[in-house]
N, C-alpha and C. Protein backbone atom coordinates (compact mmCIF):
# COMPACT_ATOMS: atom_id res chain seq x y z
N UNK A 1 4.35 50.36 -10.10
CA UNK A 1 5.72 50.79 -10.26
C UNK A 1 5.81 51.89 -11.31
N UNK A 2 4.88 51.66 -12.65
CA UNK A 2 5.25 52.71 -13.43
C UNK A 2 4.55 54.39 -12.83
N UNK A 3 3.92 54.27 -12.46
CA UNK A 3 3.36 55.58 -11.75
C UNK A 3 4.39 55.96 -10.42
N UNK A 4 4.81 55.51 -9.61
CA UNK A 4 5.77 55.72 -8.73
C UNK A 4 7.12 56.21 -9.31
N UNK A 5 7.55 55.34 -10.54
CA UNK A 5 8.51 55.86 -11.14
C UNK A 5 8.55 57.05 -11.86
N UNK A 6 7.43 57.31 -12.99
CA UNK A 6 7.17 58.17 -13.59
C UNK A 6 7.05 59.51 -12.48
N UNK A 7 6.55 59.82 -11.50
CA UNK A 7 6.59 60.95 -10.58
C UNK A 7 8.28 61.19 -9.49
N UNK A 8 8.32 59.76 -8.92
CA UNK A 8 9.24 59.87 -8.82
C UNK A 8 10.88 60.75 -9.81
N UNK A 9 10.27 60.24 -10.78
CA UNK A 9 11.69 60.75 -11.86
C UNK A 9 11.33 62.51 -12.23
N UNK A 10 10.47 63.19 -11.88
CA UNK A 10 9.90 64.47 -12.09
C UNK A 10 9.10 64.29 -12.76
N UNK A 11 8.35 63.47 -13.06
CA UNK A 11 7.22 63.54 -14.37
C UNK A 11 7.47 63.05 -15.65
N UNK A 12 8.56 61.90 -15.87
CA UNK A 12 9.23 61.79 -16.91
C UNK A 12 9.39 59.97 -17.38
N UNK A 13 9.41 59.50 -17.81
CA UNK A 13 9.80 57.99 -17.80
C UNK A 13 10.94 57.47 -18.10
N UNK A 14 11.48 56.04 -17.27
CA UNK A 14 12.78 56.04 -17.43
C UNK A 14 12.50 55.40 -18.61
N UNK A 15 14.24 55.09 -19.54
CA UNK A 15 14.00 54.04 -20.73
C UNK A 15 13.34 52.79 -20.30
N UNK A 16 12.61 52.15 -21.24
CA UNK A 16 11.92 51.12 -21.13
C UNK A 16 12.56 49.94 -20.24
N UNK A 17 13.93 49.72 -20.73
CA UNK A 17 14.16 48.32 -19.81
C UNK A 17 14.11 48.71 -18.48
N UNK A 18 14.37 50.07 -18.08
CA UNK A 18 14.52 50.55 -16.22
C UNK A 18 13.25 50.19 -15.92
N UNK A 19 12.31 50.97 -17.22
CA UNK A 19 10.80 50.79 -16.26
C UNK A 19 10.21 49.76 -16.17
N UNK A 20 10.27 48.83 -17.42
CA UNK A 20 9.71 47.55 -17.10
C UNK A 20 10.45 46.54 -16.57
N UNK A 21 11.79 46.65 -16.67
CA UNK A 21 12.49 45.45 -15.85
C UNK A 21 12.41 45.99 -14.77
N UNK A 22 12.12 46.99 -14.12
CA UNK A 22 12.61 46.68 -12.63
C UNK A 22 11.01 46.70 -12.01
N UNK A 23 10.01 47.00 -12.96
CA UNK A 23 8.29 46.58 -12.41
C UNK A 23 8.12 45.05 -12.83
N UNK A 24 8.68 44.42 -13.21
CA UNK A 24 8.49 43.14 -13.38
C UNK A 24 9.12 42.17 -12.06
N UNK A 25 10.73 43.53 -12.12
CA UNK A 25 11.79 42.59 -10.98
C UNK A 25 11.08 42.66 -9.79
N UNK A 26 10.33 44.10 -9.11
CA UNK A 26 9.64 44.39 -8.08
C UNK A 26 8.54 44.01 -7.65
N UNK A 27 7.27 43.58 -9.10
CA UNK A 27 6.23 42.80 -9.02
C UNK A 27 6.44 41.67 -8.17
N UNK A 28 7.40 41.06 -8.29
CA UNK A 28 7.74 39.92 -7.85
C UNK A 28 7.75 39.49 -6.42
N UNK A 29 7.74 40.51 -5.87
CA UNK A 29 8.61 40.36 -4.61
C UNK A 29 7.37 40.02 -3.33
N UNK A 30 7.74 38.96 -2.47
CA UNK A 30 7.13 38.78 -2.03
C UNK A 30 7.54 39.14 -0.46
N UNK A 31 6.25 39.79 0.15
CA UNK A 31 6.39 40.62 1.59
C UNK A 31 6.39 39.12 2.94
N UNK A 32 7.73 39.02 3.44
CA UNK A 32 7.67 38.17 4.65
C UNK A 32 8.33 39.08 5.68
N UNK A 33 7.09 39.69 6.16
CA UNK A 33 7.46 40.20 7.98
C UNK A 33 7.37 41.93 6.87
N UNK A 34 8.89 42.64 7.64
CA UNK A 34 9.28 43.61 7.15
C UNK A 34 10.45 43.67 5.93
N UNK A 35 10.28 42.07 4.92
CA UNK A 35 11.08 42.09 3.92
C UNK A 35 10.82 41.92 2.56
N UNK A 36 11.03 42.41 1.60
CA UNK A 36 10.31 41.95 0.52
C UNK A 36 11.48 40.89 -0.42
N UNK A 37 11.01 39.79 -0.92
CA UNK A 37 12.35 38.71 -0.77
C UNK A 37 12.19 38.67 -2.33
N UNK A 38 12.89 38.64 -3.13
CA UNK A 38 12.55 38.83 -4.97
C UNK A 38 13.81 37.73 -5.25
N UNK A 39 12.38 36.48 -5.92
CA UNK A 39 13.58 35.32 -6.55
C UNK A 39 13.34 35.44 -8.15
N UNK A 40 13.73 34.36 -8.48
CA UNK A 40 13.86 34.41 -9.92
C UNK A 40 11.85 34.44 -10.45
N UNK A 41 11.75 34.94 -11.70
CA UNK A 41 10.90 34.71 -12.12
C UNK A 41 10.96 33.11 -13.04
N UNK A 42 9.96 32.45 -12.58
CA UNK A 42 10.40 31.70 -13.61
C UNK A 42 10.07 31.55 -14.94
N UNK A 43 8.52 32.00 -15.42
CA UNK A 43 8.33 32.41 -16.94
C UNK A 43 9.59 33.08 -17.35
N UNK A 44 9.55 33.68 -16.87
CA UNK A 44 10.84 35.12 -17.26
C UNK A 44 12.12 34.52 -17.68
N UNK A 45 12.65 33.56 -16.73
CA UNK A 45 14.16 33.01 -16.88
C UNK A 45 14.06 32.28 -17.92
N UNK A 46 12.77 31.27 -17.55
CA UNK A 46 12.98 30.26 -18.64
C UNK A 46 13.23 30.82 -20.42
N UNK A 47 12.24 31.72 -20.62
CA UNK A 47 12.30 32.70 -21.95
C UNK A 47 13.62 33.45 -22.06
N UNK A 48 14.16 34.08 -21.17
CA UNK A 48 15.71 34.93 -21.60
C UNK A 48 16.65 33.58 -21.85
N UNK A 49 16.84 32.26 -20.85
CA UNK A 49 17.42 31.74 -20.70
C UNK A 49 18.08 30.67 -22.28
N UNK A 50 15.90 30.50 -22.92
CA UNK A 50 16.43 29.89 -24.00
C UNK A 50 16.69 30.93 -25.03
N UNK A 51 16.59 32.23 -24.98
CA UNK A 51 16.95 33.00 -26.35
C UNK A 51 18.61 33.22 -25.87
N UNK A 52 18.79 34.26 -24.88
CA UNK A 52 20.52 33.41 -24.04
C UNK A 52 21.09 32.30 -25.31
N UNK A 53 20.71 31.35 -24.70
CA UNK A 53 21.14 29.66 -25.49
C UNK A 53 21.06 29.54 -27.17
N UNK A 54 20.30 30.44 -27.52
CA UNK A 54 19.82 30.23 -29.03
C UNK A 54 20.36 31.68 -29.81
N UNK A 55 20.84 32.62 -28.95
CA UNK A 55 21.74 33.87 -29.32
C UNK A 55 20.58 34.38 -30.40
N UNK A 56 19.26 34.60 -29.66
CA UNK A 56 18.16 35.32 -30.50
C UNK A 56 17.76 36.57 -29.38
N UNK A 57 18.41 36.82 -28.78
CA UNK A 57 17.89 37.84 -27.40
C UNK A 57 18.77 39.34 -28.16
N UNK A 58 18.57 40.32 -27.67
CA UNK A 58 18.41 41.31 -28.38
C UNK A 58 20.54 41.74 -27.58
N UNK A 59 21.16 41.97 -27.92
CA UNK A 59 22.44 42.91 -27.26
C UNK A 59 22.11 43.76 -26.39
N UNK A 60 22.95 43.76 -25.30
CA UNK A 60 22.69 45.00 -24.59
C UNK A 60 23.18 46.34 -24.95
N UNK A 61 23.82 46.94 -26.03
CA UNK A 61 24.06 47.91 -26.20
C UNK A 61 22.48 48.59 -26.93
N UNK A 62 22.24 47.45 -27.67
CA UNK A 62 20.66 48.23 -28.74
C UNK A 62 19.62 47.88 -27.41
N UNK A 63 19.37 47.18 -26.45
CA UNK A 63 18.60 46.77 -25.49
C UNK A 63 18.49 48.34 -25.07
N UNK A 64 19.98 48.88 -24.50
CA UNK A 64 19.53 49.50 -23.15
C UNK A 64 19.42 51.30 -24.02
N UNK A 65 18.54 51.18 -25.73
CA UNK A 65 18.39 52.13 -25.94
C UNK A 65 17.29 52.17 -26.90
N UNK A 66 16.43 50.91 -26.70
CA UNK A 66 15.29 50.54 -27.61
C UNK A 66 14.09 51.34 -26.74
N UNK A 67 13.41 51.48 -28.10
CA UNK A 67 12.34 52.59 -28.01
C UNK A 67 10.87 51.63 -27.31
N UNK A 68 9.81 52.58 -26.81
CA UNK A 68 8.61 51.68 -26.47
C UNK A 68 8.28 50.36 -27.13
N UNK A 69 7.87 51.40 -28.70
CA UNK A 69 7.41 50.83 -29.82
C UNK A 69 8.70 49.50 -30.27
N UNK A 70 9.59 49.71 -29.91
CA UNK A 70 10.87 48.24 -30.22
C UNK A 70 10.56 47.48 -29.11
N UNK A 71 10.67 47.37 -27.80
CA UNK A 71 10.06 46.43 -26.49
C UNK A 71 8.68 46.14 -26.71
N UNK A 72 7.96 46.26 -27.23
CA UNK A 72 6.63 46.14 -26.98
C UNK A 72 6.49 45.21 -28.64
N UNK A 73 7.29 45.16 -29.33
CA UNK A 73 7.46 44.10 -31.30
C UNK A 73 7.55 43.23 -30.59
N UNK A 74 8.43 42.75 -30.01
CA UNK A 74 8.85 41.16 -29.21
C UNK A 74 9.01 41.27 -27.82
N UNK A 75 7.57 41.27 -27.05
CA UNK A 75 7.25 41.68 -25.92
C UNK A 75 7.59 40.41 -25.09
N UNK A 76 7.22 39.54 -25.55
CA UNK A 76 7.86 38.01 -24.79
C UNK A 76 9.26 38.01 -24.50
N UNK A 77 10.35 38.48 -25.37
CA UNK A 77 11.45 38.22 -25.13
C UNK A 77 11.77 39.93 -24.59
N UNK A 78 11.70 40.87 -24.64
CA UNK A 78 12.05 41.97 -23.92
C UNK A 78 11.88 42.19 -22.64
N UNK A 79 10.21 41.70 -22.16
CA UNK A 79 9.76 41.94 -20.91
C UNK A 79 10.59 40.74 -19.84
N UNK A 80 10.97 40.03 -20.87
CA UNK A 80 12.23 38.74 -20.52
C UNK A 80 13.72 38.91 -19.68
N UNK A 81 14.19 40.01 -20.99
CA UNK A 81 15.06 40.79 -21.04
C UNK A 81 15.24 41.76 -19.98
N UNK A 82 13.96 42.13 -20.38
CA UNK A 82 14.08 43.74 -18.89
C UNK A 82 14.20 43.21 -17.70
N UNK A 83 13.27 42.07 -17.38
CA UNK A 83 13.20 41.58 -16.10
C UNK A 83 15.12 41.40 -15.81
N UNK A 84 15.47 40.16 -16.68
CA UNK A 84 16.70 39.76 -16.24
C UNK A 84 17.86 40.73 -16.02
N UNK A 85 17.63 41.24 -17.07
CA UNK A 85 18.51 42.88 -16.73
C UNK A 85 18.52 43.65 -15.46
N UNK A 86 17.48 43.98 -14.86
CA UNK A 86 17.07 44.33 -13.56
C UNK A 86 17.36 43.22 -12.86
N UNK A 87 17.50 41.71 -12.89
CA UNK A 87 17.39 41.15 -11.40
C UNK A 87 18.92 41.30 -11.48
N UNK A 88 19.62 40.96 -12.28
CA UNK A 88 21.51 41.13 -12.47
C UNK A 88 21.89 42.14 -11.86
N UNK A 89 21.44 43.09 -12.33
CA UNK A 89 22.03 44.70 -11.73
C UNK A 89 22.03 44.75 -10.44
N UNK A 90 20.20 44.25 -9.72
CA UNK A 90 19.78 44.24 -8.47
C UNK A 90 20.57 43.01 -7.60
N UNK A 91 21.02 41.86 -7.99
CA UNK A 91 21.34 40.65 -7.12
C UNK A 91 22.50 40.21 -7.76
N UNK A 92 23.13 40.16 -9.19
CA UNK A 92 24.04 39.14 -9.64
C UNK A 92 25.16 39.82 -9.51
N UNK A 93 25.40 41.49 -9.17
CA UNK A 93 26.96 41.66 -8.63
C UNK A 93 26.94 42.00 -7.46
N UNK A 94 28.02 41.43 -6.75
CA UNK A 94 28.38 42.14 -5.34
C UNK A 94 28.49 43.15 -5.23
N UNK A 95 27.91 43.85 -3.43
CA UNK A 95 28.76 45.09 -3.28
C UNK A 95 30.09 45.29 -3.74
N UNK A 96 30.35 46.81 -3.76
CA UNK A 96 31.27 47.27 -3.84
C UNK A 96 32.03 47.22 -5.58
N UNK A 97 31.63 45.90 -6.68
CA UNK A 97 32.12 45.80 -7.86
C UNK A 97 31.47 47.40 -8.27
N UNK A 98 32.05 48.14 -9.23
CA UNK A 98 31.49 49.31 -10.24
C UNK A 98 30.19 48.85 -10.44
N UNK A 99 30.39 47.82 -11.72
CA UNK A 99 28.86 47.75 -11.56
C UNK A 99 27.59 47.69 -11.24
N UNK A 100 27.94 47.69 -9.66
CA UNK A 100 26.69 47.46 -8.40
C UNK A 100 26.36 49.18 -8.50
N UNK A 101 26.88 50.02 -9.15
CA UNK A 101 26.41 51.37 -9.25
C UNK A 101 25.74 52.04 -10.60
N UNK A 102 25.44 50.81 -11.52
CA UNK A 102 24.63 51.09 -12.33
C UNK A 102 23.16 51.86 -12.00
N UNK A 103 22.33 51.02 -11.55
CA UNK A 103 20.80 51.49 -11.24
C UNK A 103 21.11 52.68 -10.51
N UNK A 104 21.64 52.58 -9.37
CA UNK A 104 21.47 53.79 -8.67
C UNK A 104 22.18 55.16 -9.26
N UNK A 105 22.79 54.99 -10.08
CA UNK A 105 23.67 56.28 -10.87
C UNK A 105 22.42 56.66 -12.29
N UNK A 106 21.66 55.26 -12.73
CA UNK A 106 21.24 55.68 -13.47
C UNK A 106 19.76 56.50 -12.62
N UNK A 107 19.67 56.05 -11.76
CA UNK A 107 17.77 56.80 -11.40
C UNK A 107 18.17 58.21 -10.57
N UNK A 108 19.64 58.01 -10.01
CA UNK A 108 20.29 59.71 -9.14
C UNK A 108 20.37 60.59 -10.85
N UNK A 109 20.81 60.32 -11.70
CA UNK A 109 21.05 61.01 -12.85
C UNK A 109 19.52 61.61 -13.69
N UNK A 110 18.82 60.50 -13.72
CA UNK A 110 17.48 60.65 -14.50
C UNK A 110 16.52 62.12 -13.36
N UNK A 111 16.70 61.62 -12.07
CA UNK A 111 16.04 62.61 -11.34
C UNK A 111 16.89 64.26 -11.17
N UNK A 112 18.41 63.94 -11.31
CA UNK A 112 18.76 65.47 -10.89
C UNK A 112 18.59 66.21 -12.49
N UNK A 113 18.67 65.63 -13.72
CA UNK A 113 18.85 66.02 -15.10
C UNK A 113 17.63 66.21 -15.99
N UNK A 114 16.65 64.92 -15.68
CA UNK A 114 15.14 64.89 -16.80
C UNK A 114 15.94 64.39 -17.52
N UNK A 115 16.90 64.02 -18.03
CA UNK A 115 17.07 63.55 -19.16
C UNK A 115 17.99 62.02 -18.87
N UNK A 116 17.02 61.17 -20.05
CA UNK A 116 17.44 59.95 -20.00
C UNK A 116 19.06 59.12 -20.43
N UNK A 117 19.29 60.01 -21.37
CA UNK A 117 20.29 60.02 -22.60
C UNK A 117 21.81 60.21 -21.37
N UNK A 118 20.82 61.12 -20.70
CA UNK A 118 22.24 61.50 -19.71
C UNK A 118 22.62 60.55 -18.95
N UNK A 119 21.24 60.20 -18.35
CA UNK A 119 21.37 59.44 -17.27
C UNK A 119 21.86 57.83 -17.76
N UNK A 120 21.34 57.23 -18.63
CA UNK A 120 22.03 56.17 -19.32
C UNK A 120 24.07 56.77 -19.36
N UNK A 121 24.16 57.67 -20.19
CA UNK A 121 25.65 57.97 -20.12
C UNK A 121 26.32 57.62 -18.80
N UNK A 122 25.81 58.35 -17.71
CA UNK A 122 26.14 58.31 -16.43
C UNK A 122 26.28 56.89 -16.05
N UNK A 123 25.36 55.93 -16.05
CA UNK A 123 25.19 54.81 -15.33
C UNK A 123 26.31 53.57 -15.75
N UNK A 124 26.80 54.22 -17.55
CA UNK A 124 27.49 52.87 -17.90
C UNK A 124 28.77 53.57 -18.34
N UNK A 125 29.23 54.72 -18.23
CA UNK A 125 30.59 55.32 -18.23
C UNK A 125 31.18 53.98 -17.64
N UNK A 126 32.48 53.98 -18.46
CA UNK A 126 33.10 53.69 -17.67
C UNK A 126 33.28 52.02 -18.16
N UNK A 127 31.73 51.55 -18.34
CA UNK A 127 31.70 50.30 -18.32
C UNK A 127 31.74 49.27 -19.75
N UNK A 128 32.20 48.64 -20.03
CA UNK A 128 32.65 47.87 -21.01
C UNK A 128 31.28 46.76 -21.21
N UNK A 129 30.55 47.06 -22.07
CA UNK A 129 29.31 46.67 -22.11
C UNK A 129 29.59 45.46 -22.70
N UNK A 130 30.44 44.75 -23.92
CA UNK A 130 30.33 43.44 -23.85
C UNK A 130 31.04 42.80 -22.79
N UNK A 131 31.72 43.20 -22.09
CA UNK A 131 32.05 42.26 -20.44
C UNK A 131 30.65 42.32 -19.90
N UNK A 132 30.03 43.34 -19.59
CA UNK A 132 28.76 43.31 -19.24
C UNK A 132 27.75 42.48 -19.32
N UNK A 133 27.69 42.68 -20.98
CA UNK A 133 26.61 41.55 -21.89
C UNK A 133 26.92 39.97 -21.61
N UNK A 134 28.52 40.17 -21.24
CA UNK A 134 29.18 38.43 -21.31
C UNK A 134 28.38 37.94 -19.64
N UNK A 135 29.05 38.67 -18.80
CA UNK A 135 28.37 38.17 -16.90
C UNK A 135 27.18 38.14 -16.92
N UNK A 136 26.21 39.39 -17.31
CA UNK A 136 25.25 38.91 -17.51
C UNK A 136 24.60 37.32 -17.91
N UNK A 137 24.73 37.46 -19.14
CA UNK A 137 24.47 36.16 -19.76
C UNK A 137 24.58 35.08 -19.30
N UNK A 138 25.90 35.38 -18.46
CA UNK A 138 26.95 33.97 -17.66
C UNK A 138 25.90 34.02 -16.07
N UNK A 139 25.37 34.75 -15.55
CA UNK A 139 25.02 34.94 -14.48
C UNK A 139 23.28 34.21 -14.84
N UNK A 140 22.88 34.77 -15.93
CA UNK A 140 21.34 34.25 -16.24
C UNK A 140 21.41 32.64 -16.22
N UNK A 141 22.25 32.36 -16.77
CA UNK A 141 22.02 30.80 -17.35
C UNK A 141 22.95 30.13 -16.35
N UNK A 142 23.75 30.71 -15.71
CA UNK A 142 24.26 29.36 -14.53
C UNK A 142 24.71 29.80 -13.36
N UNK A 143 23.79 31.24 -12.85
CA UNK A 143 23.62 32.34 -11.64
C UNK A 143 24.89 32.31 -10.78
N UNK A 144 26.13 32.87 -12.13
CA UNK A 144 27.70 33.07 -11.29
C UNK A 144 27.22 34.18 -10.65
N UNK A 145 27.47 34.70 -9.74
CA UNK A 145 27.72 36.28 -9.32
C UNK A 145 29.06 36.63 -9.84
N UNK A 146 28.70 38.04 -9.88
CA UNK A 146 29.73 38.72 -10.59
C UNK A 146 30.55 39.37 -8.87
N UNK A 147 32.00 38.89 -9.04
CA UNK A 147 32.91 39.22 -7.67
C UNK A 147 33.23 40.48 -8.17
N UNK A 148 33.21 41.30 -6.88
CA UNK A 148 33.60 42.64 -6.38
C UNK A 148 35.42 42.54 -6.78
């Protein structure tokens, strides 16, 4: 995934949680027929789920702008993080809600611009990141979907 992404994006890397949460979310996925079916991880959940519970998991505002060298200090709970972050975006809101246009606004932005800063701007305009941080959270630990 990180080589696909990295070329894909022009030669550039997305911020850390895009690249590793969504190679962790994608690792996952398992090929039946012509589908690739991506459930929960469970190392993964179980670790976001108890820092979640114990309010030791990092905010998503400093999350979705931490550097290599910051994801990679507390790699247990980030690669945690990234994952869950990516499966939410990818599965925990319905079509059609705004937020089902996160990822794809952020990787259309990163590829027409090179720049990340932008493309982050782009993806969460708009969006009220502790409502965000709250469904999330609410979606990790007792898998509400977030209604359109």
């Amino acid at each position: 995934f990180h080589q696909y992404i990295y070329y894909a994006c022009g030669e550039i890397n997305p911020h850390i949680w895009y690249n590793e949460g969504h190679a962790d979310y994608y690792g996952g996925a398992e090929v039946i027929g012509s589908r690739a079916l991506i459930r929960p991880n469970r190392a993964r959940i179980d670790t976001i789920r108890g820092a979640l519970r114990a309010g030791t998991y990092v905010p998503l505002p400093a999350f979705l702008r931490y550097s290599q060298q910051q994801y990679y200090a507390n790699a247990s709970l980030c690669y945690a993080q990234g994952w869950s972050l990516a499966y939410f975006l990818n599965q925990g809101i319905e079509a059609g809600h705004p937020w089902s246009r996160i990822v794809p606004t952020y990787y259309k932005t990163l590829v027409e611009t090179g720049d990340g800063e932008k493309a982050l701007q782009a993806a969460f305009q708009q969006v009220d990141l502790g409502a965000l941080d709250a469904a999330w959270k609410e979606f990790i630990i007792d898998k509400r979907m977030v209604r359109a």
